[in-house]
N, C-alpha and C. Protein backbone atom coordinates (compact mmCIF):
# COMPACT_ATOMS: atom_id res chain seq x y z
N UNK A 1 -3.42 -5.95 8.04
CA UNK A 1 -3.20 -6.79 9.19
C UNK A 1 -4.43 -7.67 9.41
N UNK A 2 -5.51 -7.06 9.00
CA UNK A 2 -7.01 -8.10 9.52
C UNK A 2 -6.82 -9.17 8.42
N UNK A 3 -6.59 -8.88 7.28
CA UNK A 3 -6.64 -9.97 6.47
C UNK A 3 -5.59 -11.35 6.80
N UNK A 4 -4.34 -10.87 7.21
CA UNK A 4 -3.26 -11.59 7.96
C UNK A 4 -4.08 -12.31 9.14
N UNK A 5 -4.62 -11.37 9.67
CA UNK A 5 -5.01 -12.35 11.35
C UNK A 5 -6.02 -13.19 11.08
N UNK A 6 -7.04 -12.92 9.96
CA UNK A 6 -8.41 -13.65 9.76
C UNK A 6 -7.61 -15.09 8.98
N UNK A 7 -6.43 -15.05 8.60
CA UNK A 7 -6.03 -16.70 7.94
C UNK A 7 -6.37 -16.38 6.48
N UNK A 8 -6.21 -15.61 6.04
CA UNK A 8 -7.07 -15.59 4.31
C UNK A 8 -5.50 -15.93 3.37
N UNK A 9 -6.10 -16.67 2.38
CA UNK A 9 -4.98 -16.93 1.80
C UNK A 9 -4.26 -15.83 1.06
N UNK A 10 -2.91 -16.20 0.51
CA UNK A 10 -1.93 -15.21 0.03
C UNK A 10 -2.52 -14.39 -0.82
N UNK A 11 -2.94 -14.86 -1.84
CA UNK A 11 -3.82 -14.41 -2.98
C UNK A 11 -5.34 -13.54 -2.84
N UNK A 12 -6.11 -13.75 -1.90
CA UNK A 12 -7.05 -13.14 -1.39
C UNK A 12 -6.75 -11.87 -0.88
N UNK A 13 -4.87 -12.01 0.03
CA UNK A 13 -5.06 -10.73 0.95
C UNK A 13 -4.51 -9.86 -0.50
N UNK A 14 -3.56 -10.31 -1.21
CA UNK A 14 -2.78 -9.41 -2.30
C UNK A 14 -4.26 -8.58 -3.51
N UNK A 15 -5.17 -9.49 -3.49
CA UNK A 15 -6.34 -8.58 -4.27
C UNK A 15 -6.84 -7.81 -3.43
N UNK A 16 -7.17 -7.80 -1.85
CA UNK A 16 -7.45 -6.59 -1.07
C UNK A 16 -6.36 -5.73 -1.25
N UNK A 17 -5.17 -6.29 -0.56
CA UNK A 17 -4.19 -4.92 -0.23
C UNK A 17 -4.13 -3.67 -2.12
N UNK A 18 -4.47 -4.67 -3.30
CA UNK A 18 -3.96 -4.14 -4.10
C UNK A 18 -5.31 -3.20 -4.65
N UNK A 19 -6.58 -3.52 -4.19
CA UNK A 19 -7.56 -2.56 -4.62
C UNK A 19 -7.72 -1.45 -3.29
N UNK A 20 -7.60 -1.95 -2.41
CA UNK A 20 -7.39 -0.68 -1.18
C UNK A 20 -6.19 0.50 -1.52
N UNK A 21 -4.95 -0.10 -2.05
CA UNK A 21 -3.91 0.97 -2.28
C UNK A 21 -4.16 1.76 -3.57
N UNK A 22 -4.79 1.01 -4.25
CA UNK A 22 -5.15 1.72 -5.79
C UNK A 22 -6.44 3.06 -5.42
N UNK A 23 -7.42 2.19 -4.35
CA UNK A 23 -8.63 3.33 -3.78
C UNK A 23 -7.69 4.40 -3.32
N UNK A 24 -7.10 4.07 -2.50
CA UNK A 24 -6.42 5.21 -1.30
C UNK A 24 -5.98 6.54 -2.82
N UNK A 25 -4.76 6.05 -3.89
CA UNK A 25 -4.23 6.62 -4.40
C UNK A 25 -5.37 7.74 -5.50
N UNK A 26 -6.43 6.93 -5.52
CA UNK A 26 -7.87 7.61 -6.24
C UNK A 26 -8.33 8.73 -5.84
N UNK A 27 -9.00 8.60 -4.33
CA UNK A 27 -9.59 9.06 -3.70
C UNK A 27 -8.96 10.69 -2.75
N UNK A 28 -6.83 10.35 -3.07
CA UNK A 28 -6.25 11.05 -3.00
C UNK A 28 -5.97 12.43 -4.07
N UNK A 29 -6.45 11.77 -5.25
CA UNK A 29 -6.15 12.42 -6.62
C UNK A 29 -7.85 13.18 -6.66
N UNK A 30 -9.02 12.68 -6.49
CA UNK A 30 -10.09 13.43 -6.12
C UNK A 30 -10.30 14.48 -4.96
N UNK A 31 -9.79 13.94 -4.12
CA UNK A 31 -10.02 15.07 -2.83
C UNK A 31 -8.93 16.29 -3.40
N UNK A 32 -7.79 15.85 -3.94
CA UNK A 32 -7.02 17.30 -4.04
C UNK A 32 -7.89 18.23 -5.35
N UNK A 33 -8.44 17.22 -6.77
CA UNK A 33 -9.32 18.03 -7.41
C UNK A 33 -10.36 18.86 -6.52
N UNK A 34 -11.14 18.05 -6.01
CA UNK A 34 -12.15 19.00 -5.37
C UNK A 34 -11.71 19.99 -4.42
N UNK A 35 -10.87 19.78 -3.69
CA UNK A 35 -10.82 21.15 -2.85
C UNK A 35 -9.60 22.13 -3.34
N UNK A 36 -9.09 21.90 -5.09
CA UNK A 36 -9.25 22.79 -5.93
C UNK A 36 -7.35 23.44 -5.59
N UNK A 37 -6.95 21.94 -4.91
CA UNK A 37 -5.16 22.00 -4.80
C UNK A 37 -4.28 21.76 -5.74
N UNK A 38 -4.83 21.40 -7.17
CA UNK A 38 -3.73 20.95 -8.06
C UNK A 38 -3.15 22.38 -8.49
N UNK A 39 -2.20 22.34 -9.17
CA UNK A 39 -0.81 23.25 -9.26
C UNK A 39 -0.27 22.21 -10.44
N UNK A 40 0.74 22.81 -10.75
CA UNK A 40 2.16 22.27 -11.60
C UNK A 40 2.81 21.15 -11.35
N UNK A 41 3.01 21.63 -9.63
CA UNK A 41 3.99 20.51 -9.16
C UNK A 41 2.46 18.91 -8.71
N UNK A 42 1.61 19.62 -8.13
CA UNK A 42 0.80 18.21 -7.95
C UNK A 42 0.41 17.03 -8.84
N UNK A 43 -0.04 18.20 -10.19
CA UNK A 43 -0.19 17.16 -11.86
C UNK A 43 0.87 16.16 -11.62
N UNK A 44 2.08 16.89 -12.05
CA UNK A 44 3.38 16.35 -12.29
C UNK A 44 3.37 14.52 -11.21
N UNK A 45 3.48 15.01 -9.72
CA UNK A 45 3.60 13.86 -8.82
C UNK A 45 2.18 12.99 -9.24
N UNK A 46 1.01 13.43 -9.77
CA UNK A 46 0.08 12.77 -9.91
C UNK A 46 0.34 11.94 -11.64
N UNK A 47 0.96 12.16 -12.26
CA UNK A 47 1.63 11.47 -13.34
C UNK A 47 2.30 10.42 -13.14
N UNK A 48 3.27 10.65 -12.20
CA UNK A 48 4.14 9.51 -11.61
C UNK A 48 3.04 8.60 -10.59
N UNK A 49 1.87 8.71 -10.49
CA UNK A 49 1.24 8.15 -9.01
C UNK A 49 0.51 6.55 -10.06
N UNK A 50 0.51 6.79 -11.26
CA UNK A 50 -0.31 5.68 -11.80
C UNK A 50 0.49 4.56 -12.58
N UNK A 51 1.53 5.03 -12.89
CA UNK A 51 2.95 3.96 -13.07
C UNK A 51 2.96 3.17 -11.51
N UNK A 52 3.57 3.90 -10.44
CA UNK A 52 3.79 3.84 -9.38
C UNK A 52 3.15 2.79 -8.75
N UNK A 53 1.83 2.34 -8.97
CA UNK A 53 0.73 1.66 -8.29
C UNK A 53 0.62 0.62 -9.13
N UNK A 54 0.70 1.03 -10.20
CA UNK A 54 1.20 -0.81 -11.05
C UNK A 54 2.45 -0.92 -11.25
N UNK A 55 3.37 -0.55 -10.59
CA UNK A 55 4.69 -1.34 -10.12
C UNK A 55 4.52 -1.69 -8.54
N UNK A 56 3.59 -1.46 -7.80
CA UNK A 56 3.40 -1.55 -6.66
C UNK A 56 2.53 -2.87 -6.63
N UNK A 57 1.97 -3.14 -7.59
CA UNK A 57 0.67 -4.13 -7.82
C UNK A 57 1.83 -5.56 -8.48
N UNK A 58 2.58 -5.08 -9.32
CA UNK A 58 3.26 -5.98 -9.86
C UNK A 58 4.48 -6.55 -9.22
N UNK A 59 5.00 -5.73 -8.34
CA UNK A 59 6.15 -5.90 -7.12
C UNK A 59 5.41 -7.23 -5.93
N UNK A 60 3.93 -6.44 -5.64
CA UNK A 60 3.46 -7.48 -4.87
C UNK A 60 3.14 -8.97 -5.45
N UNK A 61 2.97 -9.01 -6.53
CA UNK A 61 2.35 -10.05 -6.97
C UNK A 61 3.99 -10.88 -7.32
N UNK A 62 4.85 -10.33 -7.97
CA UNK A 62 6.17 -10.92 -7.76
C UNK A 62 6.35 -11.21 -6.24
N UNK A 63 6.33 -10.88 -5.07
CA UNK A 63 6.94 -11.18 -3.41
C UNK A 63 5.64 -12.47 -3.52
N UNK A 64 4.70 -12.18 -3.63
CA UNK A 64 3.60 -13.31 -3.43
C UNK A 64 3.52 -14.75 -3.75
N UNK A 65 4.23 -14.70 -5.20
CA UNK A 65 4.18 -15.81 -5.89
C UNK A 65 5.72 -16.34 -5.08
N UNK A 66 6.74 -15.88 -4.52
CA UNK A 66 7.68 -16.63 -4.30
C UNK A 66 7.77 -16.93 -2.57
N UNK A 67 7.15 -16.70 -2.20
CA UNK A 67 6.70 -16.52 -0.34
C UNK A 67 5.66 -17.70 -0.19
N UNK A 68 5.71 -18.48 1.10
CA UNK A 68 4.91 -19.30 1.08
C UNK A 68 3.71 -18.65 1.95
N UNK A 69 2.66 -18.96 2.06
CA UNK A 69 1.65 -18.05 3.16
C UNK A 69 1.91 -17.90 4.22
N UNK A 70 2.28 -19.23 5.17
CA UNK A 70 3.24 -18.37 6.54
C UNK A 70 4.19 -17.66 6.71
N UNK A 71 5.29 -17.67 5.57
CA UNK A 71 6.11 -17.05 5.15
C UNK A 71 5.91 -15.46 5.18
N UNK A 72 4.84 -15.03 4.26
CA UNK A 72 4.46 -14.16 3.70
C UNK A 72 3.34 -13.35 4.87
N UNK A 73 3.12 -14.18 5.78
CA UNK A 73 2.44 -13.63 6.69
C UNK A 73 2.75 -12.66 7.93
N UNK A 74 4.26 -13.52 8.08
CA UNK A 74 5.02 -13.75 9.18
C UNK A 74 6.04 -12.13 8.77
N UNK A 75 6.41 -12.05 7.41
CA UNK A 75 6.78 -10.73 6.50
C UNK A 75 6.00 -9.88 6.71
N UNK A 76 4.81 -9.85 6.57
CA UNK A 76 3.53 -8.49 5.96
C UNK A 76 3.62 -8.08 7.95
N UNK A 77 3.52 -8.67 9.05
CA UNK A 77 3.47 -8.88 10.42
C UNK A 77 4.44 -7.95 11.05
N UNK A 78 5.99 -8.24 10.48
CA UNK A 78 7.12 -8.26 10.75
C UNK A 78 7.01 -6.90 10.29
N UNK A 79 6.59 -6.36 8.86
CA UNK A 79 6.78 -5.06 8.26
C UNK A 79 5.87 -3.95 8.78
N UNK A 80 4.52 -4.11 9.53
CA UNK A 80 3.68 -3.33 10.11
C UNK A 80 4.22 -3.24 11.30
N UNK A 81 5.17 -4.09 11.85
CA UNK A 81 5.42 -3.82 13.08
C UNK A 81 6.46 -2.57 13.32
N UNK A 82 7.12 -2.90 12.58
CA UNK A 82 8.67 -2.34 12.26
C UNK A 82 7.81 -0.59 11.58
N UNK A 83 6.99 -0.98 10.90
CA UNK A 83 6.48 0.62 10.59
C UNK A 83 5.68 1.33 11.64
N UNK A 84 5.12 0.57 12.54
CA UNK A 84 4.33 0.85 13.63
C UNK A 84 5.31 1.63 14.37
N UNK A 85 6.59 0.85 15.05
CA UNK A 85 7.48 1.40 15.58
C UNK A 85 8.05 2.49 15.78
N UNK A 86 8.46 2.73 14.09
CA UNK A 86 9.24 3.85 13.41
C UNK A 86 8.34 4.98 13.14
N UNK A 87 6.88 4.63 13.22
CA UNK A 87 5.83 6.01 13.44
C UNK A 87 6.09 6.66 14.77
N UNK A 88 6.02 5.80 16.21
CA UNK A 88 5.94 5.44 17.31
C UNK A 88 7.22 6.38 17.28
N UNK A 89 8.60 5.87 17.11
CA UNK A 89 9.56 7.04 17.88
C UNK A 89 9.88 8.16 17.07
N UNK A 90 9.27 7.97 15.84
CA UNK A 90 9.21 9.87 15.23
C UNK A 90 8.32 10.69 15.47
N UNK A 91 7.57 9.87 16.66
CA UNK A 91 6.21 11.11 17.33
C UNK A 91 7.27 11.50 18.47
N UNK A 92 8.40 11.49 18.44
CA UNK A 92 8.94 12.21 19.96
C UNK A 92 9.71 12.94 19.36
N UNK A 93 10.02 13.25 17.90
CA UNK A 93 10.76 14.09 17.09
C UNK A 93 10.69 15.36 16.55
């Protein structure tokens, strides 16, 4: 969302969003090594986690290239909101 509100172009925010989601998915796969949670079933989902993130990288960069920047702004806006929401009334669940 900061990158959206600061005006940064399409391409600028898609190389943040796409090294932040790649960190997140890293840093997820380290913390479960270190505090010594992997199992069978975690490997396994952690196999599927690195396909996953370059179809996630390549999905974005396909929506990017065909969205114009307000377009694409007005989308990324529209989709945090709508997830904001749907966090919002499954905390009363």
């Amino acid at each position: 969302m900061w990158c959206v509100l600061k005006g940064w172009k399409k391409i600028e925010m898609h190389a943040v969003w796409a090294r932040f989601f790649f960190s997140i998915a890293l840093f997820s796969l380290l913390n479960l090594s270190i505090n010594g949670m992997y199992n069978r079933v975690t490997v396994i989902f952690s196999l599927f986690l690195i396909p996953a993130v370059f179809l996630g990288f390549k999905t974005g960069t396909w929506i990017r290239d065909r969205f114009t920047e307000k377009r694409l702004r007005l989308y990324v806006l529209t989709f945090l909101f709508l997830s904001g929401l749907t966090g919002f009334a499954l905390s009363f669940t």
